[in-house]
Protein backbone atom coordinates (compact mmCIF):
# COMPACT_ATOMS: atom_id res chain seq x y z
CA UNK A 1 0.00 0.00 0.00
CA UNK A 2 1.56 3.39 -0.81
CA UNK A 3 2.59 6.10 1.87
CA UNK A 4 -0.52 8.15 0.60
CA UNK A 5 -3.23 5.92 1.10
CA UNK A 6 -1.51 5.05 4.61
CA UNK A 7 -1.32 8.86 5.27
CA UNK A 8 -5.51 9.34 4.10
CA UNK A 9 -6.38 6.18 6.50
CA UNK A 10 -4.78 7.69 8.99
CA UNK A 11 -5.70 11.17 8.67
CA UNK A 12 -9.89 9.57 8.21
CA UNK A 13 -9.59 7.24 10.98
CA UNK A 14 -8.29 9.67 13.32
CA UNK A 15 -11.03 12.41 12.26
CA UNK A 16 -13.88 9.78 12.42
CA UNK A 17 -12.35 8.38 16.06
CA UNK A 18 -12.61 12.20 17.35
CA UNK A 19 -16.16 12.57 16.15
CA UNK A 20 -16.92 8.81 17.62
CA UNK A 21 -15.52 10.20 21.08
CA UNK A 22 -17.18 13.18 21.13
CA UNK A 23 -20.44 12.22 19.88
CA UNK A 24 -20.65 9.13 21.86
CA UNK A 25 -20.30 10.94 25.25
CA UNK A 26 -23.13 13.21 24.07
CA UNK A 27 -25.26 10.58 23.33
CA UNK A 28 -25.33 8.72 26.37
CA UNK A 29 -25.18 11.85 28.51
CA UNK A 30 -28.44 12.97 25.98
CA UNK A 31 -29.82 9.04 26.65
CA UNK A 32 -29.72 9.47 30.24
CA UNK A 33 -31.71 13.01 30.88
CA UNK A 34 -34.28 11.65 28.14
CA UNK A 35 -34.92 8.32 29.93
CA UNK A 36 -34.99 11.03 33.31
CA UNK A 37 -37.56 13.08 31.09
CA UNK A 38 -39.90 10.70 29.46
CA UNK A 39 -39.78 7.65 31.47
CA UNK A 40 -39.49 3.97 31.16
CA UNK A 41 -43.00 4.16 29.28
CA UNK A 42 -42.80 7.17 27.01
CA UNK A 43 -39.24 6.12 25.73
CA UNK A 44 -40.46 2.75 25.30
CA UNK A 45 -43.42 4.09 23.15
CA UNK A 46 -40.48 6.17 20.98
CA UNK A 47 -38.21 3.36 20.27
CA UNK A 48 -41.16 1.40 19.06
CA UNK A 49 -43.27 3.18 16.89
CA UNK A 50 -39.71 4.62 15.22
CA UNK A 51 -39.04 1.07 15.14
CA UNK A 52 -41.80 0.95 12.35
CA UNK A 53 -40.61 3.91 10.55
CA UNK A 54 -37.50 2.03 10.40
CA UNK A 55 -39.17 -1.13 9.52
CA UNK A 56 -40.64 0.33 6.34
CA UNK A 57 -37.97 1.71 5.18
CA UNK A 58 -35.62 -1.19 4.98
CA UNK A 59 -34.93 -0.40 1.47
CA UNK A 60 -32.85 2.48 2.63
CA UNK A 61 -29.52 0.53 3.29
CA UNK A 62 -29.68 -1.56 0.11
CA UNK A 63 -29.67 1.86 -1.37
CA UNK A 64 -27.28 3.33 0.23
CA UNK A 65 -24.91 0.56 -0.29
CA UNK A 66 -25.68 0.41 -3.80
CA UNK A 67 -24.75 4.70 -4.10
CA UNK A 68 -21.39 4.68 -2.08
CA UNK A 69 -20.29 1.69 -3.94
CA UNK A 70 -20.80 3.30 -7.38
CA UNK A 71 -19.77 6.53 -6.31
CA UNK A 72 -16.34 5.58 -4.44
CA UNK A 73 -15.84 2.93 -7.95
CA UNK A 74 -16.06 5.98 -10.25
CA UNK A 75 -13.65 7.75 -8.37
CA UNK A 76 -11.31 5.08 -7.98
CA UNK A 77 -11.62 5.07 -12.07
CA UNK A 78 -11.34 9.12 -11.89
CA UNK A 79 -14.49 9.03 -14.19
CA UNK A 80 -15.64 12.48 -13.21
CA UNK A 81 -18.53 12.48 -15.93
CA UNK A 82 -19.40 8.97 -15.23
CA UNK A 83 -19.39 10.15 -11.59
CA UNK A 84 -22.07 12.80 -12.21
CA UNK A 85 -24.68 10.56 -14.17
CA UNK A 86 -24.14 8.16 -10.86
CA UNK A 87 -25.32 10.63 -8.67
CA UNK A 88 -27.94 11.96 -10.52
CA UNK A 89 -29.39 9.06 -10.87
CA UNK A 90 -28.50 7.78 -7.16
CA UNK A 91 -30.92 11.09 -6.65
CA UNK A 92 -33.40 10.54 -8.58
CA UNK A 93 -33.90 6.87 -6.83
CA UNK A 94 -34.21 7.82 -3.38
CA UNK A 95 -36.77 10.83 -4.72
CA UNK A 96 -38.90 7.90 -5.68
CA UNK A 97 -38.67 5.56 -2.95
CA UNK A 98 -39.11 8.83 -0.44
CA UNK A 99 -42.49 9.11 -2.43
CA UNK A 100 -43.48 5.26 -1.91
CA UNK A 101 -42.15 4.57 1.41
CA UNK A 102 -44.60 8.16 2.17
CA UNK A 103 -47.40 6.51 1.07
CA UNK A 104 -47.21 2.87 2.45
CA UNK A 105 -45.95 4.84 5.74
CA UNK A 106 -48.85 6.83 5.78
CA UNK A 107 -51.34 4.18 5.93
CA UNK A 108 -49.96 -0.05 5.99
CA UNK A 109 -47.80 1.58 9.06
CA UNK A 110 -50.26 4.06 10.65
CA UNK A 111 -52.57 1.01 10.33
CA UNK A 112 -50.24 -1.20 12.22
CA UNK A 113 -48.99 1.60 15.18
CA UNK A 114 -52.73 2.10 15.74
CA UNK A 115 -54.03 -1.77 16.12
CA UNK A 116 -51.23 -3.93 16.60
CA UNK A 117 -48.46 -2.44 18.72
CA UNK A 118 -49.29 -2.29 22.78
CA UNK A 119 -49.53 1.01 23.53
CA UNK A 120 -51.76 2.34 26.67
CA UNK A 121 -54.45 4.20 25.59
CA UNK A 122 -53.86 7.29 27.19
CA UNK A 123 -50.64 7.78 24.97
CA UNK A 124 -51.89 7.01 21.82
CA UNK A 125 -52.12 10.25 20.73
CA UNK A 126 -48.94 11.14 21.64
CA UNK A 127 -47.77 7.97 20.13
CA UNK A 128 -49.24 9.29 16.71
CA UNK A 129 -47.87 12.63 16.87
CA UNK A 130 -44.03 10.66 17.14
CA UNK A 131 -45.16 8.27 14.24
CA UNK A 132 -45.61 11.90 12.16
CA UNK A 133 -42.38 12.98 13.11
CA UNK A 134 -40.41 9.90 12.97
CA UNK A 135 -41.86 9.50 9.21
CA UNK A 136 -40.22 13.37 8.33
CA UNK A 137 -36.84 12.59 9.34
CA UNK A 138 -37.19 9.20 7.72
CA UNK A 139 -37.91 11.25 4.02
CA UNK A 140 -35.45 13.28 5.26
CA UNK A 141 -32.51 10.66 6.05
CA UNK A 142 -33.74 9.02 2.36
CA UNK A 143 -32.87 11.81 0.52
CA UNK A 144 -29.83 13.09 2.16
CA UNK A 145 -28.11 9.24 1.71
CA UNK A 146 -26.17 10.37 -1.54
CA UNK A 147 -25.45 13.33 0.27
CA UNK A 148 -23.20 11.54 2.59
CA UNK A 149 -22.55 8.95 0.30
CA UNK A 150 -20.71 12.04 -1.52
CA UNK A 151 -18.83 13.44 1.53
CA UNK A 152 -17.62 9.59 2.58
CA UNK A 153 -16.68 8.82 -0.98
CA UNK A 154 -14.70 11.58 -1.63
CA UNK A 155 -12.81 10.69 1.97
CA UNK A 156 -13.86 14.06 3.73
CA UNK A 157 -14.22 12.64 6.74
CA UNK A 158 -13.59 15.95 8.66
CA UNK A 159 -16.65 17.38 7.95
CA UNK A 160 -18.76 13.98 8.23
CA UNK A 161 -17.64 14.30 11.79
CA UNK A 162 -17.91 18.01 12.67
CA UNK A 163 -21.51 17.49 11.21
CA UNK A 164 -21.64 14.14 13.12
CA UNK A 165 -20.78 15.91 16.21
CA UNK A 166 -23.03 18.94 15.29
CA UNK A 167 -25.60 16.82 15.07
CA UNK A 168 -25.58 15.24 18.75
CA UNK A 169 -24.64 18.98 19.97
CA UNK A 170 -28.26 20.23 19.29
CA UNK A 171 -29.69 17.02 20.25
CA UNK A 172 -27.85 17.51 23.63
CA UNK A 173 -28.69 20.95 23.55
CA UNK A 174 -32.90 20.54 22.59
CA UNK A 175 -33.00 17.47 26.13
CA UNK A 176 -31.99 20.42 28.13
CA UNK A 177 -34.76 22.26 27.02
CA UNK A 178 -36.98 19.78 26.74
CA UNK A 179 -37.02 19.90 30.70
CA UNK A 180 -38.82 23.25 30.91
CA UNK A 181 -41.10 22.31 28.22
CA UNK A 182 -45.09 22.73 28.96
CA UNK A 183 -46.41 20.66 26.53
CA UNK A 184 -46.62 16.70 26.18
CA UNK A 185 -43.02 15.91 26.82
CA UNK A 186 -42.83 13.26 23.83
CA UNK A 187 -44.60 14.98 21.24
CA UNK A 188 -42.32 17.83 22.26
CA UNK A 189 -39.56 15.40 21.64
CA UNK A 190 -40.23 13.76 18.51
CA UNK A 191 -41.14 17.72 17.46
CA UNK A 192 -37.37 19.02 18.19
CA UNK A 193 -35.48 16.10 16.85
CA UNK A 194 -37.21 16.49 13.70
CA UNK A 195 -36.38 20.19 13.03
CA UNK A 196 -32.71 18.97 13.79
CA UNK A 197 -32.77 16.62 10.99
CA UNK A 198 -33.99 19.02 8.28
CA UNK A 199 -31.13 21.24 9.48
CA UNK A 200 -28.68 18.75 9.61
CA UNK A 201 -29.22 18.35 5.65
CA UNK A 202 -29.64 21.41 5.01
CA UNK A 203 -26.02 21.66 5.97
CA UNK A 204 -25.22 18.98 4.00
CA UNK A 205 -26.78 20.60 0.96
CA UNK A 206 -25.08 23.49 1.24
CA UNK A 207 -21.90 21.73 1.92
CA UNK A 208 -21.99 19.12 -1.34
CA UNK A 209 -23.41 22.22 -3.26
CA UNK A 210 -20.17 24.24 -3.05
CA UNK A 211 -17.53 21.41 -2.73
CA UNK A 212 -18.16 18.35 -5.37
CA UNK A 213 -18.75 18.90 -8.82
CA UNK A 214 -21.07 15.99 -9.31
CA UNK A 215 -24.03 17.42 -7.13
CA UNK A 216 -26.66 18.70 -9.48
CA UNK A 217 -29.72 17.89 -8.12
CA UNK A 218 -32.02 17.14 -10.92
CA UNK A 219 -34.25 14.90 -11.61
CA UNK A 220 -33.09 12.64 -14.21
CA UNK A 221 -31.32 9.40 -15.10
CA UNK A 222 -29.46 7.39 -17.13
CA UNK A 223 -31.48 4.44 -17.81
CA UNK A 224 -28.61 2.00 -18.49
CA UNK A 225 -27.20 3.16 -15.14
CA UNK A 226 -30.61 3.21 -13.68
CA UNK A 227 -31.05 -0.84 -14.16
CA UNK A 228 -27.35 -1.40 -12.77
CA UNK A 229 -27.90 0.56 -9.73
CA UNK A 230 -31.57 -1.04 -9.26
CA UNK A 231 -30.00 -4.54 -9.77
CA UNK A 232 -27.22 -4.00 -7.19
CA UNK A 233 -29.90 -2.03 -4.69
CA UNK A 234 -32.30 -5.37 -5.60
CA UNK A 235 -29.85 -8.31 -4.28
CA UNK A 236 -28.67 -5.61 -1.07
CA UNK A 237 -32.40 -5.57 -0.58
CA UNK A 238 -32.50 -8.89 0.83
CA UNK A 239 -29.46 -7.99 3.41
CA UNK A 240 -31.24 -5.03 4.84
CA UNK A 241 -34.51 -6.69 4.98
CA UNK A 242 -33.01 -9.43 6.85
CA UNK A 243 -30.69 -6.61 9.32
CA UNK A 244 -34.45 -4.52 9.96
CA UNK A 245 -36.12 -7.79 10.85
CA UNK A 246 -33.97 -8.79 13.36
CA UNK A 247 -33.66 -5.24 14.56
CA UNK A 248 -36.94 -3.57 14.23
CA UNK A 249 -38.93 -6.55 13.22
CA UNK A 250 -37.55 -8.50 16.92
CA UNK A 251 -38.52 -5.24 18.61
CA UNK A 252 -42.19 -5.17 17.49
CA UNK A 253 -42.42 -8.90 18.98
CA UNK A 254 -40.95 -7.92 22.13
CA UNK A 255 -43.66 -5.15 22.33
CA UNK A 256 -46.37 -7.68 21.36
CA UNK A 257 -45.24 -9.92 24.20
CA UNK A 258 -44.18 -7.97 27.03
CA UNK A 259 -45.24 -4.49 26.40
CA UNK A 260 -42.65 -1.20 25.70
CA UNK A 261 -41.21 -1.25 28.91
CA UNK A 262 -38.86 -4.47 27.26
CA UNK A 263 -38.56 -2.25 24.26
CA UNK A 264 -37.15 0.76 26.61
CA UNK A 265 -34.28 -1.95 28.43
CA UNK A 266 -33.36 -2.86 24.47
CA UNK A 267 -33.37 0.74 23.54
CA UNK A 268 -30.98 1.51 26.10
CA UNK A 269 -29.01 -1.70 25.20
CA UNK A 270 -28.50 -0.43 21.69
CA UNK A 271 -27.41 2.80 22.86
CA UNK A 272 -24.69 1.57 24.72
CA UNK A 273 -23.56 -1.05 22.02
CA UNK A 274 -23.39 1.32 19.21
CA UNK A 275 -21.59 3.44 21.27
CA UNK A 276 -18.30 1.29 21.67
CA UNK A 277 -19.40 -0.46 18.46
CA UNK A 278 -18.63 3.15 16.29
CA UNK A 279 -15.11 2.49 17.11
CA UNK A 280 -15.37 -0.10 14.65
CA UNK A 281 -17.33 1.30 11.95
CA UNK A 282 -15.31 4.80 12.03
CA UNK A 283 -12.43 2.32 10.97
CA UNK A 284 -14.23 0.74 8.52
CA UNK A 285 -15.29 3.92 7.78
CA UNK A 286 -12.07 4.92 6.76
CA UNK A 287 -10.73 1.69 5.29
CA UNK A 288 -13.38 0.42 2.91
CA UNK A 289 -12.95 3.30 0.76
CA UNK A 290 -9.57 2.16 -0.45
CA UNK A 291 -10.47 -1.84 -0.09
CA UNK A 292 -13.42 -0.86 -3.17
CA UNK A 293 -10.96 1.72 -4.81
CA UNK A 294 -7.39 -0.58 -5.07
CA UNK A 295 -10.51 -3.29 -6.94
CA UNK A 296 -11.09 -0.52 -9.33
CA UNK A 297 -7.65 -0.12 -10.36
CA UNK A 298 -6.80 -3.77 -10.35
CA UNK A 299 -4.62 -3.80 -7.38
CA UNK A 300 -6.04 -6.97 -5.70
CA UNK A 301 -3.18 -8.09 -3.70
CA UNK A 302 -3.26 -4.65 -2.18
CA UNK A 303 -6.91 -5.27 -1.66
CA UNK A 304 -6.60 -8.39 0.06
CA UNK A 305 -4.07 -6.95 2.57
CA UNK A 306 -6.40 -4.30 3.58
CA UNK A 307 -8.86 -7.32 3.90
CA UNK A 308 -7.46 -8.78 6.32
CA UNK A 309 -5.88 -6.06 8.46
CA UNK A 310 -9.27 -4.39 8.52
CA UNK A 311 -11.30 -7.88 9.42
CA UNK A 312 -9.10 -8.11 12.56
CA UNK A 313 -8.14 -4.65 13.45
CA UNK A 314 -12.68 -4.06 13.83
CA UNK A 315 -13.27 -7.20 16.13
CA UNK A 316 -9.98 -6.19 17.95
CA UNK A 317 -11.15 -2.87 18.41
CA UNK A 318 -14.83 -3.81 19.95
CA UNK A 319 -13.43 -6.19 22.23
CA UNK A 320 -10.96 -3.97 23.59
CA UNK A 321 -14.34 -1.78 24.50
CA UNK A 322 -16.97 -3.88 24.62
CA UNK A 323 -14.93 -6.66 27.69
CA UNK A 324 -15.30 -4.43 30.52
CA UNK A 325 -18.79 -3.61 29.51
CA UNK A 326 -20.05 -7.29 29.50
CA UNK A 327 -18.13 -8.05 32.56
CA UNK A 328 -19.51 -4.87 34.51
CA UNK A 329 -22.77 -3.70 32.36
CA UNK A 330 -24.61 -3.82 35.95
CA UNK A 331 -22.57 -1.65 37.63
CA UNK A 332 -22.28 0.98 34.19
CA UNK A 333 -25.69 0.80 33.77
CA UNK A 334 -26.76 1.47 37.49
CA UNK A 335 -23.89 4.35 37.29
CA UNK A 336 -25.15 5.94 33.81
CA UNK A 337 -29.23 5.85 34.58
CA UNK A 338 -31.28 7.08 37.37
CA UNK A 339 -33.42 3.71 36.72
CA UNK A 340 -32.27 1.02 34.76
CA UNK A 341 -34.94 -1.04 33.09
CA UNK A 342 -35.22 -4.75 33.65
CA UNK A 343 -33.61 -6.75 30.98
CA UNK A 344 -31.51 -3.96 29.63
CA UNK A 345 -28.10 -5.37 31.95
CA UNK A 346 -28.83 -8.97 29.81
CA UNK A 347 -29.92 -7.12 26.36
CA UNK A 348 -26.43 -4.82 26.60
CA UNK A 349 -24.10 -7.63 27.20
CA UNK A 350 -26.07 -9.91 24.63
CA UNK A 351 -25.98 -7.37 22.16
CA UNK A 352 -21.98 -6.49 22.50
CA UNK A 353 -21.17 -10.54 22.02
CA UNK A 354 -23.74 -10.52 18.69
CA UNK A 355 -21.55 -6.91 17.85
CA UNK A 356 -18.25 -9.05 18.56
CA UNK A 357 -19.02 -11.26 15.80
CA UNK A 358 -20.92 -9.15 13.13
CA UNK A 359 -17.78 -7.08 13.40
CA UNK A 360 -15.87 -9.64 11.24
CA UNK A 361 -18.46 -8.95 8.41
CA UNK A 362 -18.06 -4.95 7.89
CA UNK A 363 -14.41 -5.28 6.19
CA UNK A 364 -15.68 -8.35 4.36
CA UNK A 365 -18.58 -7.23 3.02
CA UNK A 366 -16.73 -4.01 1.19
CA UNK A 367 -14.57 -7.19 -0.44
CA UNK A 368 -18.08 -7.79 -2.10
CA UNK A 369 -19.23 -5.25 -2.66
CA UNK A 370 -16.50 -4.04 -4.72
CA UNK A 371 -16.93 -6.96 -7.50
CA UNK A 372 -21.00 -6.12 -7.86
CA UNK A 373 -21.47 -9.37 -7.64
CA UNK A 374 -23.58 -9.40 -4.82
CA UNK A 375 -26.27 -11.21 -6.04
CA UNK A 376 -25.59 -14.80 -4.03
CA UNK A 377 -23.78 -13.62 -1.15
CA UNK A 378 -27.28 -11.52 -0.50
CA UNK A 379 -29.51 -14.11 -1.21
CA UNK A 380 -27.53 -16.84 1.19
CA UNK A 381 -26.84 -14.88 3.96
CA UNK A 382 -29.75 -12.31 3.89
CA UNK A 383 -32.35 -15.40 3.63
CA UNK A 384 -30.08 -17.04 6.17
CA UNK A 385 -30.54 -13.96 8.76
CA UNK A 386 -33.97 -13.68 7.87
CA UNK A 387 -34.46 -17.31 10.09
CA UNK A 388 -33.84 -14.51 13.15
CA UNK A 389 -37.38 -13.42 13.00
CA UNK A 390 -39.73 -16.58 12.62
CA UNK A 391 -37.47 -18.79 15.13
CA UNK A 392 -37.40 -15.48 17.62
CA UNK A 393 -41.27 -15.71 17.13
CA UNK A 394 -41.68 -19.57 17.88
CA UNK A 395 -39.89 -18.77 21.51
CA UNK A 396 -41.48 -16.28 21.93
CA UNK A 397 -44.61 -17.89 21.93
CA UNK A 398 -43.60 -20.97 23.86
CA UNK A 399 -43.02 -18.70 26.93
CA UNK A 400 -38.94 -18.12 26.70
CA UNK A 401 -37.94 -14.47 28.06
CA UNK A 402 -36.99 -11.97 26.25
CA UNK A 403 -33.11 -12.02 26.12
CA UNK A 404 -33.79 -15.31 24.26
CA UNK A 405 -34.10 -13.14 20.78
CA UNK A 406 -30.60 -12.37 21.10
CA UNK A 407 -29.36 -15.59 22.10
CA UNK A 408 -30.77 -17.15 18.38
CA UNK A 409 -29.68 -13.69 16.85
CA UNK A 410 -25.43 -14.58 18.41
CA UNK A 411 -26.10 -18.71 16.84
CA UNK A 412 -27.45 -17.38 13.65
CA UNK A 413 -24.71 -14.65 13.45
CA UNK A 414 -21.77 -17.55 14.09
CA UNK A 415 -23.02 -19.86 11.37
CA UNK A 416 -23.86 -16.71 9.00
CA UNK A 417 -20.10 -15.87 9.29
CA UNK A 418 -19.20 -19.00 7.61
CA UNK A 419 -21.61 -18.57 4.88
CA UNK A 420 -20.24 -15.34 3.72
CA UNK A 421 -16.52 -16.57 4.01
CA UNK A 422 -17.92 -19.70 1.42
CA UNK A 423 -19.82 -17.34 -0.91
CA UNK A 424 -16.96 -14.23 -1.18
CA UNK A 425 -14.46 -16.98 -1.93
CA UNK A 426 -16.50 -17.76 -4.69
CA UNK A 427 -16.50 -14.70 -6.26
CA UNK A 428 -13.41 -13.62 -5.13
CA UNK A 429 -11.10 -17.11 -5.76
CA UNK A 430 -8.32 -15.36 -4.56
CA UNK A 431 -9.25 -15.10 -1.14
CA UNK A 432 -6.96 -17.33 0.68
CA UNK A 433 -9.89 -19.17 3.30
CA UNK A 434 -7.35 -21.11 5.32
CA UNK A 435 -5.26 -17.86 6.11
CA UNK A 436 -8.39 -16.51 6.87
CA UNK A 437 -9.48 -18.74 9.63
CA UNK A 438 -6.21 -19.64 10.75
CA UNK A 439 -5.05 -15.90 11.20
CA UNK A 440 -8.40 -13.69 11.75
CA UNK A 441 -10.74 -15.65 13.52
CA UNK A 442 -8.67 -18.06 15.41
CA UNK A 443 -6.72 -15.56 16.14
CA UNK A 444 -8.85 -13.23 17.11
CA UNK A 445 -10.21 -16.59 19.41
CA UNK A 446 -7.29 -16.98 21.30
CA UNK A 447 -6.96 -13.31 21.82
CA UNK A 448 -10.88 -13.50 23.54
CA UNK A 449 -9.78 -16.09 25.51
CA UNK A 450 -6.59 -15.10 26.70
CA UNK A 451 -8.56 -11.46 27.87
CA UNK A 452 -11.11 -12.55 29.37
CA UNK A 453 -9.80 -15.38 31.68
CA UNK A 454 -7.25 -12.76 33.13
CA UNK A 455 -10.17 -10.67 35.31
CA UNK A 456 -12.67 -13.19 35.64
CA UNK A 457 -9.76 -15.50 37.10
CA UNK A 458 -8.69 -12.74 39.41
CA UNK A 459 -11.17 -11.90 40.57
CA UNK A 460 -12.63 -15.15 41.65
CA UNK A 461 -9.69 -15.09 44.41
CA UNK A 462 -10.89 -11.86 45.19
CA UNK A 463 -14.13 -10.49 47.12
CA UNK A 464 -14.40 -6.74 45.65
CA UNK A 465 -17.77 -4.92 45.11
CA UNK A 466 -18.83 -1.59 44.03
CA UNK A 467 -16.66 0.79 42.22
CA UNK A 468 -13.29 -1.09 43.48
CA UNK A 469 -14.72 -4.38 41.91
CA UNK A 470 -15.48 -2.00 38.71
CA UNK A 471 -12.24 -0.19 38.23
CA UNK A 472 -9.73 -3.47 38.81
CA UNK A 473 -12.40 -5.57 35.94
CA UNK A 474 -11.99 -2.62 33.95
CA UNK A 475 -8.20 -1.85 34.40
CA UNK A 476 -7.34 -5.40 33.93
CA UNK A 477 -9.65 -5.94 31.29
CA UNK A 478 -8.18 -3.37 29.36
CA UNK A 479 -4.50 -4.66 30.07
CA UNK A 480 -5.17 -8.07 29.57
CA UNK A 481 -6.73 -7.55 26.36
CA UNK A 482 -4.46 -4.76 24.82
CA UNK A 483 -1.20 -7.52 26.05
CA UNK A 484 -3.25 -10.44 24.02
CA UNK A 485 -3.65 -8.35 21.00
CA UNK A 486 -0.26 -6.81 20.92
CA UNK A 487 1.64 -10.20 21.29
CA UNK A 488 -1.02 -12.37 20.05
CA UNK A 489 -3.31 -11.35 17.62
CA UNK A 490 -0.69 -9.12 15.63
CA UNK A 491 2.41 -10.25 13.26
CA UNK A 492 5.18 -8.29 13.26
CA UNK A 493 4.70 -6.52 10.38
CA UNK A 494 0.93 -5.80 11.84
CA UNK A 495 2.61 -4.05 14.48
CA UNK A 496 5.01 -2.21 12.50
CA UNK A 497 1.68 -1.14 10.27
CA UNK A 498 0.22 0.30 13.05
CA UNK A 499 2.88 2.25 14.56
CA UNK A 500 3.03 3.76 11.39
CA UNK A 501 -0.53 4.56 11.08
CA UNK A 502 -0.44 5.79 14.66
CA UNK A 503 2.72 8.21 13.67
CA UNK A 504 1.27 10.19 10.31
């Protein structure tokens, strides 16, 4: 890899790790007072009936997949005219589906909020009045994805974080307010996040306007490039259906069953695991760029390096995070909220294992999605994933609790890991599979092992509670697991790559 693209990794990874600290400590600190605010109840009621929103418009990653691929390829090519027509059209598209996804929204989901979920009565008009709201910034985030599809494949990281950390700013900044509010407190809510959204890309128009050549927003298309980018969205379809279903879809069953005081314990469960999991995907951020770019210009052993530096360097970077958290959620959870919902202490450290091993996919599936040929590695492990909602269901209904979900969600996520190693080797025959295994994942076993028998052996010799039970998990967590990486999971020239990236 030349000293350039080490320099731009470097240079993107540390902007995107600044914006990751920042906005992360925002976000829980925002969390926290709106949990105070609303209650177990009301932000229950939120993260469900967004959950729906979300749920319709699944369509929206397959999409955005299919524009930052085609984008970030044309640049790699330096096609600047073949760049434009790709995001005019890439425009154009999410015009449309922001026009269907309004209209199914608007009554197949208003439909749904009003008879199926379980909602108390009393808040069902305040419930309705979030639904409105949450179906704005929805059209909103639609429109705006080739925006940032732009900014991230032109490697302008810097201002996808300032606007990143903008963003959580006036969040932050609308809770506090929210406290002196008269009105309904959630209405008033859903109401303020939803002006903050149309800012937010209103920025980013303004931003893309001035700075990239390609944005013309019109509304036309080339139609060759039209059926390419609807074939590509098509197969990526099946992915994000099968990522909303276990997300969204699993949410909506856990409100069936128990009611949105479970949903409130998994809100506050995701919050925390996308927290330490952005450490990851501001790397990948960074890195899957130049993994689709060095396939555009033929430089596959380049490619493959990057593959398999990025595949460990993600899972390495969660679990240095996400060990103290499963070994002390209790005690960070009872520290962070004034009252911590039942089942979110199980749901956070369920989640962070399921995080631990999706985190192998993000570098691979860039590897993929740089050939196009996407079509069977959606269709077996998007139809694979997709098994997360029916056998979730069946539990479900045979009286399992809720932290069950995410126990079928971590052996569905193993065997899925597999699959996608067998179908990218098939498309890409280079990939060497036994390296792979041998020197990422068990690897990257040991390494778990190794860090997570040092506390828990400790500290069964040891009777500690309260914060001095906290800070020696955490310290020797963090020691145990940074010593395992350093001297297991990393060659020597892995080290050497680092110390360089660290350095420029």
């Amino acid at each position: 890899m030349s000293s350039e693209n080490n320099k731009r990794i470097a240079k993107n990874t540390a902007m995107l790790y600044i914006r990751m600290m920042l906005t992360m400590l925002i976000s829980l600190y925002t969390s926290r007072i709106v949990l105070r605010i609303l209650g177990v109840e009301d932000f229950g009621i939120y993260n469900v009936v967004g959950g729906v929103v979300s749920m319709f418009v699944f369509l929206q990653g397959a999409l955005g997949a299919a524009t930052s691929r085609f984008m970030t390829f044309e640049l790699g090519r330096g096609d600047t005219q073949q760049l434009k027509k790709v995001f005019r059209t890439a425009f154009t598209i999410h015009i449309l589906f922001a026009v269907i996804i309004l209209l199914f929204l608007e009554t197949v989901g208003l439909w749904f909020v009003n008879n199926k979920l379980v909602i108390p009565a009393e808040r069902l008009y305040a419930a309705n009045w979030i639904y409105q709201f949450s179906i704005f910034s929805s059209i909103v985030s639609i429109i705006q994805i080739p925006l940032t599809a732009s900014i991230i494949a032109h490697e302008r990281m810097n201002i996808y974080a300032w606007l990143g950390i903008f963003d959580v700013a006036m969040k932050l900044a609308m809770v506090l307010l929210l406290d002196y509010s008269g009105f309904d407190k959630l209405i008033t809510y859903g109401f303020l996040l939803t002006i903050i959204s149309g800012l937010v890309f209103l920025i980013y128009h303004l931003f893309c306007q001035r700075n990239f050549s390609e944005y013309i927003l019109l509304f036309i298309f080339e139609k060759d490039l039209l059926k390419e980018m609807l074939h590509y969205s098509g197969w990526s379809f099946i992915g994000s259906f099968a990522t909303i279903m276990k997300l969204q879809g699993i949410n909506i069953l856990l409100n069936i069953f128990f009611g949105p005081a479970v949903n409130a314990a998994r809100g506050i469960a995701y919050q925390v695991n996308n927290a330490v999991n952005s450490f990851t995907q501001n790397f990948t951020t960074a890195i899957n760029p130049q993994i689709i770019k060095n396939y555009a210009n033929g430089e596959i052993e380049v490619m493959m390096n990057l593959l398999f530096r990025g595949t460990k360097f993600s899972y390495f970077l969660l679990l240095f995070l996400g060990l103290p958290i499963i070994l002390e959620a209790e005690f960070i959870l009872d520290l962070w909220l004034v009252d911590v919902p039942e089942y979110a202490v199980i749901f956070t450290q369920l989640i962070i294992i399921n995080s631990l091993l999706e985190s192998f996919t993000f570098v691979l599936g860039a590897s993929i999605q740089a050939t196009g040929k996407i079509k069977w590695y959606q269709i077996g492990v998007g139809g694979f994933l997709l098994l997360n909602l029916p056998i979730s269901y069946w539990i479900l209904k045979v009286g399992y609790p809720p932290q069950a979900t995410l126990v079928v969600s971590i052996v569905l996520a193993f065997f899925a890991l597999i699959l996608r190693v067998v179908l990218i080797k098939i498309q890409i025959p280079s990939l060497p599979v036994k390296k792979l295994f041998n020197h990422v994942f068990g690897v990257a076993a040991l390494v778990t092992m190794v860090s997570i028998s040092v506390p828990l052996g400790i500290e069964h010799f040891l009777a500690l509670t309260g914060w001095s039970k906290f800070l020696f998990i955490a310290l020797t967590g963090l020691i145990s697991t940074s010593a395992a990486i350093w001297f297991l999971g990393l060659t020597m020239n892995e080290r050497k790559f680092l110390i360089a990236l660290i350095r420029k």
